[in-house]
C-alpha atoms as a PDB file:
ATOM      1  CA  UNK A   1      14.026 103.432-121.829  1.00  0.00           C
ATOM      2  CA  UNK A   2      13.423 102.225-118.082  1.00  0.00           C
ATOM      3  CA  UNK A   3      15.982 104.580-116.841  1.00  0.00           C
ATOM      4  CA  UNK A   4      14.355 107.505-118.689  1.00  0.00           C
ATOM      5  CA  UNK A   5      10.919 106.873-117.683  1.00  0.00           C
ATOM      6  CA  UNK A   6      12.270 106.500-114.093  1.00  0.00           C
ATOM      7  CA  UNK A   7      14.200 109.764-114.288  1.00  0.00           C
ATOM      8  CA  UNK A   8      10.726 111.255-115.773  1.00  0.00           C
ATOM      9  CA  UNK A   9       8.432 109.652-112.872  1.00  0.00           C
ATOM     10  CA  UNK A  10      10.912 111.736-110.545  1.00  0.00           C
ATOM     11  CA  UNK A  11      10.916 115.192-112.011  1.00  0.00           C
ATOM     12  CA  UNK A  12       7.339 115.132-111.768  1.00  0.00           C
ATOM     13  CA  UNK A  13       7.192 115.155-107.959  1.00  0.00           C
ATOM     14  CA  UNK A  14       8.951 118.490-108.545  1.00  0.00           C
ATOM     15  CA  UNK A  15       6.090 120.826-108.265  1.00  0.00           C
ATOM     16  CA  UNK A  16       4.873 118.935-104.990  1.00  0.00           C
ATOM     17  CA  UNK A  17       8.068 119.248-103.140  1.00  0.00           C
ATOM     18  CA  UNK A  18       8.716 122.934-104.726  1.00  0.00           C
ATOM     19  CA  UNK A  19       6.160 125.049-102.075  1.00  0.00           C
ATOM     20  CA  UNK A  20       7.797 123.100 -99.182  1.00  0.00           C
ATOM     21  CA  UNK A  21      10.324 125.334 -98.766  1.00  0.00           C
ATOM     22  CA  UNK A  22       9.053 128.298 -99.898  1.00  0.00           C
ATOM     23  CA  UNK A  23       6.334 127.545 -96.980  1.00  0.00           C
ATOM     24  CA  UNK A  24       8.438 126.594 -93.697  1.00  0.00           C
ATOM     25  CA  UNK A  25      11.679 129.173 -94.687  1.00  0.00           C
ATOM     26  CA  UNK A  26       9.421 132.383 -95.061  1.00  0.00           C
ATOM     27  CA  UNK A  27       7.515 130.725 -91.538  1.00  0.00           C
ATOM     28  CA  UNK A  28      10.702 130.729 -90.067  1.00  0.00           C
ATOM     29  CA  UNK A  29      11.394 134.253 -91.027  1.00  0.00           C
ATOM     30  CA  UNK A  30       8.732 135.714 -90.006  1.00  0.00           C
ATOM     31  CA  UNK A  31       8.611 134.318 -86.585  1.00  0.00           C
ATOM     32  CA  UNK A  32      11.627 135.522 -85.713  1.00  0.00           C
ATOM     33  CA  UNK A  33      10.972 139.247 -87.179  1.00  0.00           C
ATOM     34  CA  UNK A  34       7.640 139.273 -85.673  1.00  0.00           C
ATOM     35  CA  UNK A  35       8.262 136.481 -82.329  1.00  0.00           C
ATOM     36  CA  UNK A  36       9.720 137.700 -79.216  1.00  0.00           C
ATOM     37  CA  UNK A  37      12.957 135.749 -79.408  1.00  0.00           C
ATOM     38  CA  UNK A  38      12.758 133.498 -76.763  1.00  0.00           C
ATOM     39  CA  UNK A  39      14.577 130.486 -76.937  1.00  0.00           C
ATOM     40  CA  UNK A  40      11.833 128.119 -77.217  1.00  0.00           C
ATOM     41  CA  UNK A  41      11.000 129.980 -80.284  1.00  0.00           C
ATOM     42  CA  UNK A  42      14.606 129.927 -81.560  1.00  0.00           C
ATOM     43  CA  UNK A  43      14.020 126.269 -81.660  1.00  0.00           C
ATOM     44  CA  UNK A  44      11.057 126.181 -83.740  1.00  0.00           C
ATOM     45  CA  UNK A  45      12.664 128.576 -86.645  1.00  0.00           C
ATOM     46  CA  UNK A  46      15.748 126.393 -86.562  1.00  0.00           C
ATOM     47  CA  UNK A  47      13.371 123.296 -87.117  1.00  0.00           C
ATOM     48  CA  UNK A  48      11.641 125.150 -89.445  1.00  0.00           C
ATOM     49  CA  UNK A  49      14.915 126.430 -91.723  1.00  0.00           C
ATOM     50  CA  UNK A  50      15.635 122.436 -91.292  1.00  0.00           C
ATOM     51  CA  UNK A  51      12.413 121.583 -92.995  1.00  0.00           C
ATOM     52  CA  UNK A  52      12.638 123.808 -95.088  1.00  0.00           C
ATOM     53  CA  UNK A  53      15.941 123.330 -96.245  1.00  0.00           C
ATOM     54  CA  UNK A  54      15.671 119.287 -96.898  1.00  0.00           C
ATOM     55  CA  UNK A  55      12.349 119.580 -98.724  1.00  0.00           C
ATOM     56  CA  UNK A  56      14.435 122.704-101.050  1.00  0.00           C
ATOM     57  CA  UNK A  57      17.096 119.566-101.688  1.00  0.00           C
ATOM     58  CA  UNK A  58      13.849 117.193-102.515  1.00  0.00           C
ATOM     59  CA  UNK A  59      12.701 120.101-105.033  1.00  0.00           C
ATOM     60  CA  UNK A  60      15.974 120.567-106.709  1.00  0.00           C
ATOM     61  CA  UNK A  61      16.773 116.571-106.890  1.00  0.00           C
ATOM     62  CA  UNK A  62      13.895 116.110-108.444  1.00  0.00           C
ATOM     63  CA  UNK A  63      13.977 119.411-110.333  1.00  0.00           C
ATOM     64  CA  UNK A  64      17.308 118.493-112.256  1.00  0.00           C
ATOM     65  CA  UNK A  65      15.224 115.416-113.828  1.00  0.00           C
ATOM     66  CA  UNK A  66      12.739 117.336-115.035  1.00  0.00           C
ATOM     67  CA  UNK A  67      14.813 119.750-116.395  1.00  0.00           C
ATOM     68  CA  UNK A  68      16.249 116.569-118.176  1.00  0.00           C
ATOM     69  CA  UNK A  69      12.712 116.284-120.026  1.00  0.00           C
ATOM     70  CA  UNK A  70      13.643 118.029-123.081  1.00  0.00           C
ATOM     71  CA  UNK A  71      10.349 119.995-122.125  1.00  0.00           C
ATOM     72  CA  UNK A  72      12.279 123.374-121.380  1.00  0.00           C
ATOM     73  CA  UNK A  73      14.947 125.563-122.984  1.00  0.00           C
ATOM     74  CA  UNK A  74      18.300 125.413-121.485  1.00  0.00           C
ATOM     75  CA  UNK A  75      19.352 128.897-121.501  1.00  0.00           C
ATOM     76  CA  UNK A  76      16.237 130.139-118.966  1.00  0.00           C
ATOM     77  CA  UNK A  77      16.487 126.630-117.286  1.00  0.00           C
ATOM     78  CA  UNK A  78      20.010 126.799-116.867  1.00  0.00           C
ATOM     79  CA  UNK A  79      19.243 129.444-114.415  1.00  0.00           C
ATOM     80  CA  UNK A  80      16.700 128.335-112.565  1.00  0.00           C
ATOM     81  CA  UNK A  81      18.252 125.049-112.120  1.00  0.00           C
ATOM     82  CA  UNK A  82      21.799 126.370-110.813  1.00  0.00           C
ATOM     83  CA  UNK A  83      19.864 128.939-108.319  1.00  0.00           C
ATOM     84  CA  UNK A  84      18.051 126.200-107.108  1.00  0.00           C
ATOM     85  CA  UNK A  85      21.047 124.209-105.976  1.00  0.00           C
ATOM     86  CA  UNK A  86      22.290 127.292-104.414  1.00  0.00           C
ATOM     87  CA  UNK A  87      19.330 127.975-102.687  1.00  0.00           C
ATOM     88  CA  UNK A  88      19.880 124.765-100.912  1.00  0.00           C
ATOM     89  CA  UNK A  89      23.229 125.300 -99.976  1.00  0.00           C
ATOM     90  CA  UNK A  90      22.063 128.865 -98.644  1.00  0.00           C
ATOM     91  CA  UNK A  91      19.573 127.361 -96.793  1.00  0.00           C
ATOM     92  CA  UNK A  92      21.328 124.526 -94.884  1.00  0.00           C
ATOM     93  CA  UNK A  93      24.006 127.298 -93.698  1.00  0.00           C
ATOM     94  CA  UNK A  94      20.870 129.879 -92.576  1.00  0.00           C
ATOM     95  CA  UNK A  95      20.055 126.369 -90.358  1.00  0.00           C
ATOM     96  CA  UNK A  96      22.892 125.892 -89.094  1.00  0.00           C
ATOM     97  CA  UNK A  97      23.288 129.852 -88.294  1.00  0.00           C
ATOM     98  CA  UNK A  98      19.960 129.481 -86.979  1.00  0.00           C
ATOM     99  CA  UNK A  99      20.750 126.192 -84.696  1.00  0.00           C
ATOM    100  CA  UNK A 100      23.581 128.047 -82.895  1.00  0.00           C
ATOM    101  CA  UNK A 101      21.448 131.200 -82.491  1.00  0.00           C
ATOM    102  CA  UNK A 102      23.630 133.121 -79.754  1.00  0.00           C
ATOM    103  CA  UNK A 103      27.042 132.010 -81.830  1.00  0.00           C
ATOM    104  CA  UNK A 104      25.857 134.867 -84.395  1.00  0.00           C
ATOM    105  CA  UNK A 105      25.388 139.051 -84.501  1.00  0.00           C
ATOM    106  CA  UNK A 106      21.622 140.300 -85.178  1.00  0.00           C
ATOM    107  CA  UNK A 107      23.654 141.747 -88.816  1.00  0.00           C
ATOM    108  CA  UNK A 108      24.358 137.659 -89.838  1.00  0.00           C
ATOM    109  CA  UNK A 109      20.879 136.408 -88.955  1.00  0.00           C
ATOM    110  CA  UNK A 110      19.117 139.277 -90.726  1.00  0.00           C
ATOM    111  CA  UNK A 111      21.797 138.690 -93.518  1.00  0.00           C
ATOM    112  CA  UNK A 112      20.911 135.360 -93.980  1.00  0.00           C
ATOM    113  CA  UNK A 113      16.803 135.799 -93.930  1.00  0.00           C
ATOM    114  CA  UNK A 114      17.188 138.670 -96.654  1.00  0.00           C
ATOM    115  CA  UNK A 115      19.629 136.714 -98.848  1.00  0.00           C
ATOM    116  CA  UNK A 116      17.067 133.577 -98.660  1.00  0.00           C
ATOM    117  CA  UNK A 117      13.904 135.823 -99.505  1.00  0.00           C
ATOM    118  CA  UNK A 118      15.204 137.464-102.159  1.00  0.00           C
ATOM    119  CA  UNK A 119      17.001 133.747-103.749  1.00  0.00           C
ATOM    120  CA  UNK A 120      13.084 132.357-103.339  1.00  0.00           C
ATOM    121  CA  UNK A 121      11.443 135.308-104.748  1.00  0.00           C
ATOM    122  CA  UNK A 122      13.668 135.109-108.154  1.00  0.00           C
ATOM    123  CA  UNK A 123      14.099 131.355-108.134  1.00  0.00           C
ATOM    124  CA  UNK A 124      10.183 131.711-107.874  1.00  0.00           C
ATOM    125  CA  UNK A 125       9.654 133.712-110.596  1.00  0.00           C
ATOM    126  CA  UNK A 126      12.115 132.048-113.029  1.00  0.00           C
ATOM    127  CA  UNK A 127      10.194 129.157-112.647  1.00  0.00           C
ATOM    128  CA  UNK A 128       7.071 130.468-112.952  1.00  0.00           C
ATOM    129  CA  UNK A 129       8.060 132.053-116.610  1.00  0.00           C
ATOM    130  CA  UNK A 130       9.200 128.232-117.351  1.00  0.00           C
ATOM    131  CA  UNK A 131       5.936 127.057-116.463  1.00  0.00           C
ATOM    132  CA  UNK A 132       3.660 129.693-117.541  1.00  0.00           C
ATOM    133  CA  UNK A 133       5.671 132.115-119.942  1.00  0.00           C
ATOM    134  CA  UNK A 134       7.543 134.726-119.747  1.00  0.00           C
ATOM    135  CA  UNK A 135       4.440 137.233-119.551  1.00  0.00           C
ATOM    136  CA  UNK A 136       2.362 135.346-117.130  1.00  0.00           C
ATOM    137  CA  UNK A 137       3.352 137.646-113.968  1.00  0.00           C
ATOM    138  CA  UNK A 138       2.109 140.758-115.906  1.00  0.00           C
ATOM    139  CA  UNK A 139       0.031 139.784-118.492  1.00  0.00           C
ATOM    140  CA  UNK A 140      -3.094 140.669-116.847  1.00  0.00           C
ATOM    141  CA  UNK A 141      -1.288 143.822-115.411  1.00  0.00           C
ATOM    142  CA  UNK A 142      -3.100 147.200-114.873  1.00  0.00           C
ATOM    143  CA  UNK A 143      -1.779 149.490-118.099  1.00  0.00           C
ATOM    144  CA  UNK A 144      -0.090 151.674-116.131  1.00  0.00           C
ATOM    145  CA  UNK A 145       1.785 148.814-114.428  1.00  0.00           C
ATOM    146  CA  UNK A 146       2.764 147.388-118.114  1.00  0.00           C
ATOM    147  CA  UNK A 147       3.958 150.663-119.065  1.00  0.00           C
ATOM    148  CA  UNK A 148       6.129 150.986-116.642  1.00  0.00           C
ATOM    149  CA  UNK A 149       8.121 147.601-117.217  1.00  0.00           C
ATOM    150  CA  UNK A 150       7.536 148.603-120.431  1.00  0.00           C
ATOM    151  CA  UNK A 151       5.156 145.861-121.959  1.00  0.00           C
ATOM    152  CA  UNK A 152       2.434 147.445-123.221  1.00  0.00           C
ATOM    153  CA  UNK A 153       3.378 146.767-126.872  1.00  0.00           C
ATOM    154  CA  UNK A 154       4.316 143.108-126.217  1.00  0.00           C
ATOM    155  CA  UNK A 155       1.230 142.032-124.418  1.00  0.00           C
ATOM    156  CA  UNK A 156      -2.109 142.288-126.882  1.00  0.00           C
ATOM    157  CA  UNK A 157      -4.651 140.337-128.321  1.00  0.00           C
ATOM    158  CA  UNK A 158      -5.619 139.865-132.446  1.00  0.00           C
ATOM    159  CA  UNK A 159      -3.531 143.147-134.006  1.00  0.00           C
ATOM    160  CA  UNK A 160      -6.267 145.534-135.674  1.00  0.00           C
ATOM    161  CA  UNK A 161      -6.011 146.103-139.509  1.00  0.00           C
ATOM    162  CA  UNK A 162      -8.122 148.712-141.593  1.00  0.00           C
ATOM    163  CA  UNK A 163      -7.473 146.571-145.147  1.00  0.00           C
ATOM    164  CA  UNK A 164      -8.400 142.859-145.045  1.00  0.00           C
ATOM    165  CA  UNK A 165      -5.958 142.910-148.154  1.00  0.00           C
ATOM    166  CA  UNK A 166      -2.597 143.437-146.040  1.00  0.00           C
ATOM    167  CA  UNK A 167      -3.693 140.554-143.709  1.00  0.00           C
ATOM    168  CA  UNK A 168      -1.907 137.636-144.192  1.00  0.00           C
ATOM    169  CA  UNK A 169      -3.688 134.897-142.615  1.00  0.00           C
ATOM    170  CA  UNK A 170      -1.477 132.851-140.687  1.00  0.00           C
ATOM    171  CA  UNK A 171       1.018 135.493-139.411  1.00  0.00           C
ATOM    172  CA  UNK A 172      -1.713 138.113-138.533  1.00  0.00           C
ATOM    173  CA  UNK A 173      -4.416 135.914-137.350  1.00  0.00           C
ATOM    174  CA  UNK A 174      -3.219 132.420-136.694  1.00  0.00           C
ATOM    175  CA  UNK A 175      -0.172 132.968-135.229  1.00  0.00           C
ATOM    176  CA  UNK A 176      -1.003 135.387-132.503  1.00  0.00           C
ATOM    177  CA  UNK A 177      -3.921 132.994-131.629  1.00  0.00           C
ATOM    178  CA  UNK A 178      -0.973 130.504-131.004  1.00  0.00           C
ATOM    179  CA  UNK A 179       0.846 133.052-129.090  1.00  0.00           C
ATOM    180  CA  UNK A 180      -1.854 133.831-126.857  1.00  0.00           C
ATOM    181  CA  UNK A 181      -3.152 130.396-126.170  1.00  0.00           C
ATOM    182  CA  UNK A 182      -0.304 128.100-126.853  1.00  0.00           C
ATOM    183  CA  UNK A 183       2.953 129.279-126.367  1.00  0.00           C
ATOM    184  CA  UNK A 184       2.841 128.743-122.198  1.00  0.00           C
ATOM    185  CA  UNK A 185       3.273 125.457-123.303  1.00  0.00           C
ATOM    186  CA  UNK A 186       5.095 124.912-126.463  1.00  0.00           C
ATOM    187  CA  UNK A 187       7.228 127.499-127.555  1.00  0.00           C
ATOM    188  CA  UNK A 188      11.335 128.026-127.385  1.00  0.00           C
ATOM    189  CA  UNK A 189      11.183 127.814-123.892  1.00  0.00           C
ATOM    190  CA  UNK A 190       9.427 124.987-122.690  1.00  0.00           C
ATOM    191  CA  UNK A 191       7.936 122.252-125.664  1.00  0.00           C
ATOM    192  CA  UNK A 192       5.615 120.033-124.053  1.00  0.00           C
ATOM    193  CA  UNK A 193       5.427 116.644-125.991  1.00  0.00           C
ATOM    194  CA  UNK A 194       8.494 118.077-127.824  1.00  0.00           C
ATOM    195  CA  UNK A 195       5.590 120.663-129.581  1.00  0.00           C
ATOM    196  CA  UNK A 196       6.707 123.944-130.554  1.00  0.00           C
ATOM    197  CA  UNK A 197       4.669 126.779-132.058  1.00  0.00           C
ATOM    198  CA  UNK A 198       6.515 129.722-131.750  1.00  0.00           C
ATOM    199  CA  UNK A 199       7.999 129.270-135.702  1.00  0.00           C
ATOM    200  CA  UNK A 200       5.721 128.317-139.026  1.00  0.00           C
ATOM    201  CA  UNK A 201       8.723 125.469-139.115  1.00  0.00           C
ATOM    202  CA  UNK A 202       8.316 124.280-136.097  1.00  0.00           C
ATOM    203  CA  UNK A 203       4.473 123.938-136.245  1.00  0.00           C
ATOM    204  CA  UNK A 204       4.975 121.513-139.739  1.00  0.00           C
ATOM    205  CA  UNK A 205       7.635 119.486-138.089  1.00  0.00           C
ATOM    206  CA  UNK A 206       4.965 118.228-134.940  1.00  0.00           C
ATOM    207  CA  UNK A 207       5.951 117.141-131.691  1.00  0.00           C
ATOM    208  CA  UNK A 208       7.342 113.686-129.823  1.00  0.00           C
ATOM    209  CA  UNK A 209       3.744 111.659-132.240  1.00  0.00           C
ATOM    210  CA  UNK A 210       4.308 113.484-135.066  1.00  0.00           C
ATOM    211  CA  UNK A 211       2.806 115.873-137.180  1.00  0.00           C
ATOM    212  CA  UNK A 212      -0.034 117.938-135.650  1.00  0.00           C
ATOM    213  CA  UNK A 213      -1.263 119.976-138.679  1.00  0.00           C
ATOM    214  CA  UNK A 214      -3.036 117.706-141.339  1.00  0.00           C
ATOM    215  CA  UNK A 215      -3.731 120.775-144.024  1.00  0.00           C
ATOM    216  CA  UNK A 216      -7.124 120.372-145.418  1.00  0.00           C
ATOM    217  CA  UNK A 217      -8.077 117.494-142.651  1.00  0.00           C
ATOM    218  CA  UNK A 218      -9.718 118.718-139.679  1.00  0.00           C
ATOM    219  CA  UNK A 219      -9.804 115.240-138.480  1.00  0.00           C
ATOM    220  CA  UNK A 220      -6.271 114.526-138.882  1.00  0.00           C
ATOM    221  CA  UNK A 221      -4.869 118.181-137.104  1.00  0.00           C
ATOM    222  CA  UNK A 222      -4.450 117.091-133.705  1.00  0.00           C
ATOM    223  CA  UNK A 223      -4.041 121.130-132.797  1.00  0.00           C
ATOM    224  CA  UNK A 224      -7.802 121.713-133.358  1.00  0.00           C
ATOM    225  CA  UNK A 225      -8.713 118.701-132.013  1.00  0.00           C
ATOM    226  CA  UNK A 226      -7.331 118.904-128.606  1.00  0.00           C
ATOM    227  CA  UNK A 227      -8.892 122.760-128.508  1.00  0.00           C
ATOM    228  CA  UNK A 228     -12.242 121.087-129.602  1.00  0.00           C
ATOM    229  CA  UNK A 229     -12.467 118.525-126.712  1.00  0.00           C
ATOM    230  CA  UNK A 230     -14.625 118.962-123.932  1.00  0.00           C
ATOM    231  CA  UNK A 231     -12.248 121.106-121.250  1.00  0.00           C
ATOM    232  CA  UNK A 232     -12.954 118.150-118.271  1.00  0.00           C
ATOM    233  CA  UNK A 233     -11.051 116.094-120.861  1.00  0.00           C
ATOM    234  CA  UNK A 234      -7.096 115.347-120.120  1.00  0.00           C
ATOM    235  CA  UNK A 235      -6.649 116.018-123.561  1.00  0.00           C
ATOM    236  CA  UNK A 236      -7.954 119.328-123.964  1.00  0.00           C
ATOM    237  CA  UNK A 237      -6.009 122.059-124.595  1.00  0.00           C
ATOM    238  CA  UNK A 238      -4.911 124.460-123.243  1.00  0.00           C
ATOM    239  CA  UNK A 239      -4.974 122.880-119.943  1.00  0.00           C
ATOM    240  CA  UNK A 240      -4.625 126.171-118.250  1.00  0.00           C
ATOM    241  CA  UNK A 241      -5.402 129.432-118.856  1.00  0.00           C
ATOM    242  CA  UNK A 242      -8.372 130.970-120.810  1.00  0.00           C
ATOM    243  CA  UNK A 243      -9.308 128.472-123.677  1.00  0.00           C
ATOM    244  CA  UNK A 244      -9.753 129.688-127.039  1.00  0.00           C
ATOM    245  CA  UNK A 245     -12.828 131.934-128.121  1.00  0.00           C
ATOM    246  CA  UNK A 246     -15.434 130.353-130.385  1.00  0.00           C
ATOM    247  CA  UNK A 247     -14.421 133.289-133.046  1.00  0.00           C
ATOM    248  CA  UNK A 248     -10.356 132.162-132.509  1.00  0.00           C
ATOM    249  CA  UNK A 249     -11.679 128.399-133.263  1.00  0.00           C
ATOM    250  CA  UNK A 250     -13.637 129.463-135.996  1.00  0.00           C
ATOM    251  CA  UNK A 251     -10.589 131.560-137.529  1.00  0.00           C
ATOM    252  CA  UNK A 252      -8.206 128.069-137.062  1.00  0.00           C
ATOM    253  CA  UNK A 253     -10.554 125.543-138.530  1.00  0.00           C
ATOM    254  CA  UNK A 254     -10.702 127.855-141.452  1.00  0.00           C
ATOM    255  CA  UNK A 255      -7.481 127.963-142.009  1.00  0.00           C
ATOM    256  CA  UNK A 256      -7.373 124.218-141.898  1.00  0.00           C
ATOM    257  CA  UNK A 257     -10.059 124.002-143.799  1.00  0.00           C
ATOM    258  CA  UNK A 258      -8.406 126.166-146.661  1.00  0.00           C
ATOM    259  CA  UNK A 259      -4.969 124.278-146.560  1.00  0.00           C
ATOM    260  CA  UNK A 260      -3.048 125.759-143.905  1.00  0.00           C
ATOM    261  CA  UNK A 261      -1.029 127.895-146.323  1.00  0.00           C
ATOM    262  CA  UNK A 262       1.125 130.210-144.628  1.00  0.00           C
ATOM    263  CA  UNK A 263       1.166 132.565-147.073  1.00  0.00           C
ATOM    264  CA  UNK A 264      -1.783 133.575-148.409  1.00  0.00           C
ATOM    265  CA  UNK A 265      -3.564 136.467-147.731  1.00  0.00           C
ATOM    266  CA  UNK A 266      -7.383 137.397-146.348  1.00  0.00           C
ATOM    267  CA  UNK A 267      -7.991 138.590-149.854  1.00  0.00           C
ATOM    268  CA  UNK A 268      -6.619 135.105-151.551  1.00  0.00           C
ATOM    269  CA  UNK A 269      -8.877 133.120-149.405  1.00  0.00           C
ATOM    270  CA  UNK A 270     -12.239 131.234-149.989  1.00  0.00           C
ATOM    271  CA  UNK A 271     -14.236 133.668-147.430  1.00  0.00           C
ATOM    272  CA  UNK A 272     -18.232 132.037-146.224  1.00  0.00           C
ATOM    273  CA  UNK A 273     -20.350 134.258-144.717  1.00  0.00           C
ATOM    274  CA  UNK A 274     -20.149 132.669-141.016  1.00  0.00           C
ATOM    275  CA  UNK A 275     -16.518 133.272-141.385  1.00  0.00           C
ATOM    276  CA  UNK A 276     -16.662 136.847-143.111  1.00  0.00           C
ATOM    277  CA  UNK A 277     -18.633 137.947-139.682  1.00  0.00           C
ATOM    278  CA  UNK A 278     -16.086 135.908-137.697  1.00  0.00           C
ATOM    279  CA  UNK A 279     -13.226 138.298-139.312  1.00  0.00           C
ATOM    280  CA  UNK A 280     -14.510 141.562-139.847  1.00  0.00           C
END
């Protein structure tokens, strides 16, 4: 238990060593496309790749035990965590090309910079879907810029219905309430507190303290009570990102409120007035 809480107190001094590199290896990059090359300057980018480099070993060593959370899916962290460790090993040998500067053709050192930029621009990105989702890049994306990766159908808010008889209440309105304001956090990918809501199953089962949906006990459903708290609270969810909507609250502790059946539809439903406004 020691051991693991050890390991845990490690991974989490991954995101401060993780802009380190990105920081001192683009620096050195860019003073030697943009410097004048003289050899007081070749210095200072070697130092610089050195920096960088060591603090990129800091940020994977400490990256590999928080990957060992349990907090992230293997297959997209299996990724991230092997281009990590190669980053490092590309960016000790760009030092060492860099420390014996006239050893090596124009072609090697502008081999090595490229290589590196485009290794920290994906390793980048592959950890910011871990973190944030795999939409966060592009979710707020101008429409034609969605189109044209060809999201525009998987990035939306509450789906439009012209019968409240075909809704069924928690796959048309609860879920993509989850989707939208949960799932950075606990879905497939990454399960904070060992909570995931992507699946109806996975919601019943809870997280690492247990169950987090008490039907017909607003009290006892941790999930509306951490979106309840005040947002300078630890607690509150979700700790990043837009938090939900009064009318999305509203919508949940209804369904609470009715049993949390994940079957029933609008029409099946004790509807109030406040709550008829909330849905039409």
């Amino acid at each position: 238990m020691i051991a693991l809480e050890f390991s845990t107190f490690l991974g989490r001094f991954h995101p401060l060593f993780v802009h380190l590199p990105i920081g001192f290896l683009v620096l050195a990059i860019l003073l030697e496309w943009l410097g004048n090359h003289k050899k007081k300057n070749n210095k200072i980018i070697a130092d610089s790749w050195l920096i960088g480099s060591i603090s990129a070993f800091a940020a994977a060593f400490c990256g590999w035990f928080l990957g060992d959370s349990g907090s992230y899916s293997e297959d997209n962290l299996f990724i991230h965590k092997w281009l990590g460790i190669a980053l490092v090993f590309v960016a000790f040998a760009g030092w060492w090309i860099k420390k014996n500067h006239n050893n090596h053709s124009k072609t090697i050192h502008n081999s090595a910079n490229i290589v590196l930029l485009v290794m920290l621009m994906v390793e980048g990105h592959k950890g910011g879907n871990l973190t944030h989702g795999e939409n966060y890049l592009v979710e707020h994306a101008p429409a034609p810029i969605q189109n044209l990766l060809g999201l525009s159908n998987k990035i939306e808010g509450l789906p439009q219905y012209n019968s409240p008889e075909s809704v069924v209440v928690y796959s048309d309105l609860i879920q993509p309430i989850l989707e939208s304001k949960c799932l950075a956090c606990h879905s497939n990918d990454k399960q904070k507190g060992g909570l995931n809501l992507a699946k109806q199953q996975f919601l019943q089962e809870g997280g690492e303290n247990g169950p987090v949906l008490a039907p017909g006990d607003l009290e006892e459903s941790e999930i509306f009570q951490r979106v309840t708290l005040s947002q300078e609270s630890s607690k509150f969810m979700p700790p990043k990102g837009n938090p939900m909507t009064y009318d999305e609250i509203k919508v949940l502790e209804w369904w609470i409120n009715n049993g949390a059946d994940f079957d029933k539809k609008v029409s099946d439903t004790e509807l109030n007035e406040s709550i008829k406004l909330v849905l039409l």
